[in-house]
Protein backbone atom coordinates (compact mmCIF):
# COMPACT_ATOMS: atom_id res chain seq x y z
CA UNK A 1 16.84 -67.17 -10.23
CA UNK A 2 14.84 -65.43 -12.86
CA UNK A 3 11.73 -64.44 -12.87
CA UNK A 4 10.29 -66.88 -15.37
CA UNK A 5 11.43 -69.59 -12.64
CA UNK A 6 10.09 -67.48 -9.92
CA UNK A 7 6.50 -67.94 -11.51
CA UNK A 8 6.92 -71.09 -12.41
CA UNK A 9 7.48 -72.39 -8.35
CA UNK A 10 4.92 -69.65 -7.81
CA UNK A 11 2.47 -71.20 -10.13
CA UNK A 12 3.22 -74.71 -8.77
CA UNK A 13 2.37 -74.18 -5.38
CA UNK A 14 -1.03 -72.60 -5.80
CA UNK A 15 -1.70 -75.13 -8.79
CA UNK A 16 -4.66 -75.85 -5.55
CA UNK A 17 -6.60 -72.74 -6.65
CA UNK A 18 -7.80 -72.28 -10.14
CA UNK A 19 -8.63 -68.78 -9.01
CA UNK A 20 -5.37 -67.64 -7.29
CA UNK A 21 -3.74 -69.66 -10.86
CA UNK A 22 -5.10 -67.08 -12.57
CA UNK A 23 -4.54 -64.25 -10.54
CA UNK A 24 -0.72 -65.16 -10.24
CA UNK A 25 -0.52 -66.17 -13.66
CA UNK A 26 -1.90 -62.49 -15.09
CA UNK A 27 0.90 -60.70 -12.76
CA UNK A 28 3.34 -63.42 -14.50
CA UNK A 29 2.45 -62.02 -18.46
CA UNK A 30 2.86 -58.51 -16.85
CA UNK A 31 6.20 -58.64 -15.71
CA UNK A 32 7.53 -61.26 -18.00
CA UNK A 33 9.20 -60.74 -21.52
CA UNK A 34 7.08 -62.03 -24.37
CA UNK A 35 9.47 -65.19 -24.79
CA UNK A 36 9.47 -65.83 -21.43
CA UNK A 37 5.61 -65.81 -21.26
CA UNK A 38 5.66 -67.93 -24.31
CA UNK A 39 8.00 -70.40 -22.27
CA UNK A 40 6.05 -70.06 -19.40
CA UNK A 41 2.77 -71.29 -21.27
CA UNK A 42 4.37 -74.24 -22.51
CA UNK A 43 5.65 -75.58 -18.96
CA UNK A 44 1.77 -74.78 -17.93
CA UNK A 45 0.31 -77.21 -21.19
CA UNK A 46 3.30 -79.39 -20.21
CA UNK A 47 2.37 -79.78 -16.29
CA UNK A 48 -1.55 -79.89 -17.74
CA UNK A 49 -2.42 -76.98 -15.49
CA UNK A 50 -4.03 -74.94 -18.38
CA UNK A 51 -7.33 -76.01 -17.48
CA UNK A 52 -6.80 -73.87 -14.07
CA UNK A 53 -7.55 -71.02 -16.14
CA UNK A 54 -10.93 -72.07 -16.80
CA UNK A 55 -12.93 -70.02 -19.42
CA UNK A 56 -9.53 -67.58 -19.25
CA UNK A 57 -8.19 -69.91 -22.15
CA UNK A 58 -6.89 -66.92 -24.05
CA UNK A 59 -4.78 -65.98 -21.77
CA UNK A 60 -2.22 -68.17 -22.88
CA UNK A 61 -1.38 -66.98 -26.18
């Protein structure tokens, strides 16, 4: 498993939280290549969880 799937199931399971979204999803673009952040903000537009990061919208870039 890589990590980019690691966040992703991460991600998935606290999809509940805005808040704890975010706060996983910052750790995700730390460790995380810059392709495999780029993938990982298309699965998040994809599953429609982008609005979880609120006002936090550049985040995904």
């Amino acid at each position: 498993m890589t990590y980019l799937d690691y966040y992703k199931i991460i991600l998935g399971k606290v999809s509940f939280d805005p808040q704890l979204f975010s706060k996983e999803y910052l750790k995700a673009k730390q460790i995380l290549k810059s392709n495999e952040v780029g993938d990982l903000n298309s699965w998040i537009q994809a599953k429609g969880l982008s609005s979880h990061l609120g006002n936090q919208t550049s985040l995904i870039s």
